[in-house]
C-alpha atoms as a PDB file:
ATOM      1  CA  UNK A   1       0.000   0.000   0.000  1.00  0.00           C
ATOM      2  CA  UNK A   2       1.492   4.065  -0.771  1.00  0.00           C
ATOM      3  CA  UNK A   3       0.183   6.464   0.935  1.00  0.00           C
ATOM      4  CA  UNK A   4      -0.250  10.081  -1.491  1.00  0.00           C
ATOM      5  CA  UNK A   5      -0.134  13.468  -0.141  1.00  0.00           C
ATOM      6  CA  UNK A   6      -0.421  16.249  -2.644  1.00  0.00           C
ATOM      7  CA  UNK A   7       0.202  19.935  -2.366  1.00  0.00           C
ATOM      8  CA  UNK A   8       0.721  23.235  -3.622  1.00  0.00           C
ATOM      9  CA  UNK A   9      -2.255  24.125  -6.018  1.00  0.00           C
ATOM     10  CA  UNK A  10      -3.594  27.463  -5.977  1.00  0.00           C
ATOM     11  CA  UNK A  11      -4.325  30.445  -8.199  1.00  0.00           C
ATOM     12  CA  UNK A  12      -1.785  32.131 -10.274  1.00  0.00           C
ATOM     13  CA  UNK A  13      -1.934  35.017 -13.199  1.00  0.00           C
ATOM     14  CA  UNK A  14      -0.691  34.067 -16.457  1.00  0.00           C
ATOM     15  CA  UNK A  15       3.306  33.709 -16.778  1.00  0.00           C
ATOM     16  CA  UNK A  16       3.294  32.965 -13.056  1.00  0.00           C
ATOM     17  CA  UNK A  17       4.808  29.668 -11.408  1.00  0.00           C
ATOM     18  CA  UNK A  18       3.834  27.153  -8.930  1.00  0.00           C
ATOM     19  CA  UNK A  19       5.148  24.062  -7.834  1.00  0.00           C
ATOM     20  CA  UNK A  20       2.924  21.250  -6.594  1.00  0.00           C
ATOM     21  CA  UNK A  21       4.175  17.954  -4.385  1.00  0.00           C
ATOM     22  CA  UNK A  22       3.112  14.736  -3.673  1.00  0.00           C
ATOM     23  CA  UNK A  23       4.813  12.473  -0.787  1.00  0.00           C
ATOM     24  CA  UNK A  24       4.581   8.377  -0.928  1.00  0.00           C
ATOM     25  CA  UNK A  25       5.265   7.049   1.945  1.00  0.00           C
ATOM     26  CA  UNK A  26       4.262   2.882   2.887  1.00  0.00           C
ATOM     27  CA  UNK A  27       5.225   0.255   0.113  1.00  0.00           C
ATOM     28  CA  UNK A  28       7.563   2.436  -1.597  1.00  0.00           C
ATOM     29  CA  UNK A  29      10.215   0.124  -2.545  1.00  0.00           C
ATOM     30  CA  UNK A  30       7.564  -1.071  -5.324  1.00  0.00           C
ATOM     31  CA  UNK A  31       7.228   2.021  -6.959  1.00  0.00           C
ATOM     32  CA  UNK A  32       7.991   1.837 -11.027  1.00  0.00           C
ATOM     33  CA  UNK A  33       7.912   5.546 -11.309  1.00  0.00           C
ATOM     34  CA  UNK A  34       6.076   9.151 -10.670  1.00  0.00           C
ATOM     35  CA  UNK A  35       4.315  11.312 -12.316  1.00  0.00           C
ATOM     36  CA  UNK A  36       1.612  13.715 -12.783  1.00  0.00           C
ATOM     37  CA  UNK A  37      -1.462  13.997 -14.298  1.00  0.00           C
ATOM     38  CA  UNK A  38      -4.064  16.872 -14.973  1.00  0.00           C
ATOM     39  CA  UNK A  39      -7.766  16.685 -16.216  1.00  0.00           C
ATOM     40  CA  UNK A  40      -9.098  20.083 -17.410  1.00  0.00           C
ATOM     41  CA  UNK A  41     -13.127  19.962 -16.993  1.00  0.00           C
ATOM     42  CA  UNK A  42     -15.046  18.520 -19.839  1.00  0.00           C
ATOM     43  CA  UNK A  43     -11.502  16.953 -21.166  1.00  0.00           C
ATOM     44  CA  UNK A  44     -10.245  13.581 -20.488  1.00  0.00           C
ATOM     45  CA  UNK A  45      -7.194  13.158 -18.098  1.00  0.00           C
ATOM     46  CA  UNK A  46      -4.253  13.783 -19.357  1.00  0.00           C
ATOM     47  CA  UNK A  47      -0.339  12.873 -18.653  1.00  0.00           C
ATOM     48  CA  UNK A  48       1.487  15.771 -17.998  1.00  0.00           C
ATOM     49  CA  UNK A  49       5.172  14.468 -17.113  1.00  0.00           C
ATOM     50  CA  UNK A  50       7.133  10.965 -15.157  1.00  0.00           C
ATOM     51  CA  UNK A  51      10.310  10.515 -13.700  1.00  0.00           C
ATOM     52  CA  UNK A  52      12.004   7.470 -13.479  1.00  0.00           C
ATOM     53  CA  UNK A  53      14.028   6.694 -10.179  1.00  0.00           C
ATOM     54  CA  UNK A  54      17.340   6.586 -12.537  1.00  0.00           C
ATOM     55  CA  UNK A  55      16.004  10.708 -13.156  1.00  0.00           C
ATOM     56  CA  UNK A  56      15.015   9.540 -17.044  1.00  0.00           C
ATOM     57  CA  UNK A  57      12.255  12.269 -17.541  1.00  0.00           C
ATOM     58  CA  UNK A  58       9.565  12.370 -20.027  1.00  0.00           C
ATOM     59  CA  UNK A  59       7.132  15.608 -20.757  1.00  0.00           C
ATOM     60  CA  UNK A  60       3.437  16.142 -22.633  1.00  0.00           C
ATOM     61  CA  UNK A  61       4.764  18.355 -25.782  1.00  0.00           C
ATOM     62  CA  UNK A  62       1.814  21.023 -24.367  1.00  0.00           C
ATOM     63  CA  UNK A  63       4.564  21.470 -20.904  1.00  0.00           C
ATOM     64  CA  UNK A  64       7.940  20.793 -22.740  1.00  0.00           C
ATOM     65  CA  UNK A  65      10.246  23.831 -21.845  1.00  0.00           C
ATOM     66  CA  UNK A  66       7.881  25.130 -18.974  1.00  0.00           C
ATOM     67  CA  UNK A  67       7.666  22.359 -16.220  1.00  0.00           C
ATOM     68  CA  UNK A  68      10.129  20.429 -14.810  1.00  0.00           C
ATOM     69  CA  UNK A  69       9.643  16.721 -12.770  1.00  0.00           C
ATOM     70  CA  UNK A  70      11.582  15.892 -10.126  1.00  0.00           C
ATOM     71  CA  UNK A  71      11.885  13.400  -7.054  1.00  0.00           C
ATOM     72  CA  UNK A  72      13.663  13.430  -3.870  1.00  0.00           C
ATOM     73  CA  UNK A  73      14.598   9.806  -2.166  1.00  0.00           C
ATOM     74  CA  UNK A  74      14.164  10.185   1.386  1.00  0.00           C
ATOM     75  CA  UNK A  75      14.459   6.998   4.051  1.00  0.00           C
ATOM     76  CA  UNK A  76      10.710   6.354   4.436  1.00  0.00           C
ATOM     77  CA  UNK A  77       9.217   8.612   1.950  1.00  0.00           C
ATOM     78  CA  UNK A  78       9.163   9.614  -1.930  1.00  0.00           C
ATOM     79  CA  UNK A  79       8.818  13.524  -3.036  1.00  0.00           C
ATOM     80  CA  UNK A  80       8.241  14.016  -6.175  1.00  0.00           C
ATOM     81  CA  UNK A  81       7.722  17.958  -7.570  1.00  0.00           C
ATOM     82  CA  UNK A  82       6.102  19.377 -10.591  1.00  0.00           C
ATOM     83  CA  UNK A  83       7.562  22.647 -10.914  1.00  0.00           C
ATOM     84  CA  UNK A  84       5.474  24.596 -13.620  1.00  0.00           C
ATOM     85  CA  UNK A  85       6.729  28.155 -15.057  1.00  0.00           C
ATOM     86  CA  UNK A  86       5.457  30.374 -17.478  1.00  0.00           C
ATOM     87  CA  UNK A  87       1.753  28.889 -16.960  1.00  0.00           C
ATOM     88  CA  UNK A  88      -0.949  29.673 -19.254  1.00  0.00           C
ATOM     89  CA  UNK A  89      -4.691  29.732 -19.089  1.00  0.00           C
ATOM     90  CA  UNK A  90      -5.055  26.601 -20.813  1.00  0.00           C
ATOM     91  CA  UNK A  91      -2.808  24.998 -17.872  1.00  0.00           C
ATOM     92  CA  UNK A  92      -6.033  24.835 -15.814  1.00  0.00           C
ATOM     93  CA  UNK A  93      -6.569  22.216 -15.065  1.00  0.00           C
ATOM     94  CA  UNK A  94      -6.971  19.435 -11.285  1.00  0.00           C
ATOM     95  CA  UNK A  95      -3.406  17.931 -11.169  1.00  0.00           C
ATOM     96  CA  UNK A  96      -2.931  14.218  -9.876  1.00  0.00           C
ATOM     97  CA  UNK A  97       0.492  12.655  -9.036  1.00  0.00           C
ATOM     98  CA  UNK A  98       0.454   9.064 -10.107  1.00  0.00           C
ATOM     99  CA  UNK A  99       2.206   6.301  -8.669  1.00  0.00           C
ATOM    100  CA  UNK A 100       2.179   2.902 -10.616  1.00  0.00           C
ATOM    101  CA  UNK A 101       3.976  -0.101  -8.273  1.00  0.00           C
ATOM    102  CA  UNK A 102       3.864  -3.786  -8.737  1.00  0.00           C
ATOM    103  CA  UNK A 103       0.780  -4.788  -9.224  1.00  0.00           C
ATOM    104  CA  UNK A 104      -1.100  -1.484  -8.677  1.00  0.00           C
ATOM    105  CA  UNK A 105      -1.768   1.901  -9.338  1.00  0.00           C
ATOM    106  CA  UNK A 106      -2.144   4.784  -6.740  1.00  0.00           C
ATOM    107  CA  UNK A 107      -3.326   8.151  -7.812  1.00  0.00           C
ATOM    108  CA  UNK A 108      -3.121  11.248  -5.402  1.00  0.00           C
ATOM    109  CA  UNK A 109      -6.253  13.586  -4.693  1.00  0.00           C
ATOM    110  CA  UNK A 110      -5.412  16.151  -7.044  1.00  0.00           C
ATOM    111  CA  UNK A 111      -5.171  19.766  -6.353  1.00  0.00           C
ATOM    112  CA  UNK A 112      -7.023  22.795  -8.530  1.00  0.00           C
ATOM    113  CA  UNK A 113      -4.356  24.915  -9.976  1.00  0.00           C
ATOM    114  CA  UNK A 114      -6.310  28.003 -11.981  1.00  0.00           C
ATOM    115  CA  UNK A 115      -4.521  29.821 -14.130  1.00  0.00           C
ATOM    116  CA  UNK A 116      -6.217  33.607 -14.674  1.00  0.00           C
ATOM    117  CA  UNK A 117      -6.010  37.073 -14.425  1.00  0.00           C
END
């Protein structure tokens, strides 16, 4: 079992930045890899970025240049960041950080990030 703690939605104007996190903590010696997903309303969910634990990173062409994955390796716990710059409008959007392990999926609660003047 992981355990998925997101943070760090919010409201930002256009060109602004934000970073969200999600922490794993439990059966995290299973994990594959990490990401982050975002559904926009009335769109279907969408993969926005994934790191792998060698730090291989893959991006959605729509993000390429503007966010940037990360994850931190702690003792007990797995951190991994999306750190999104430049944001536009169309970046709106509830943000999950996924977590495929062995046998499973886990998906975080998602956080609103709103991207507006």
């Amino acid at each position: 079992q992981v355990h998925l703690v997101e943070s760090g939605g919010g409201l930002v104007q256009p060109g602004g930045s934000l970073r969200l996190s999600c922490v794993a903590s439990g059966s995290i010696f299973n994990i594959l890899y990490m990401g982050w997903y975002r559904q926009a309303p009335g769109k279907q969910r969408e993969l926005v970025a994934t790191i792998l634990d060698g730090g291989i990173t893959n991006y959605a062409d729509s993000v390429k240049g503007r966010f940037t994955v990360s994850r931190d390796n702690a003792k007990n716990t797995v951190t991994v960041y999306l750190q999104m710059n430049r944001m536009k409008p169309e970046d709106t959007a509830v943000y999950f950080c996924y977590v495929p392990v062995i046998g499973s999926t886990y998906w975080g609660q998602g956080t609103q990030v709103t991207v507006s003047s």
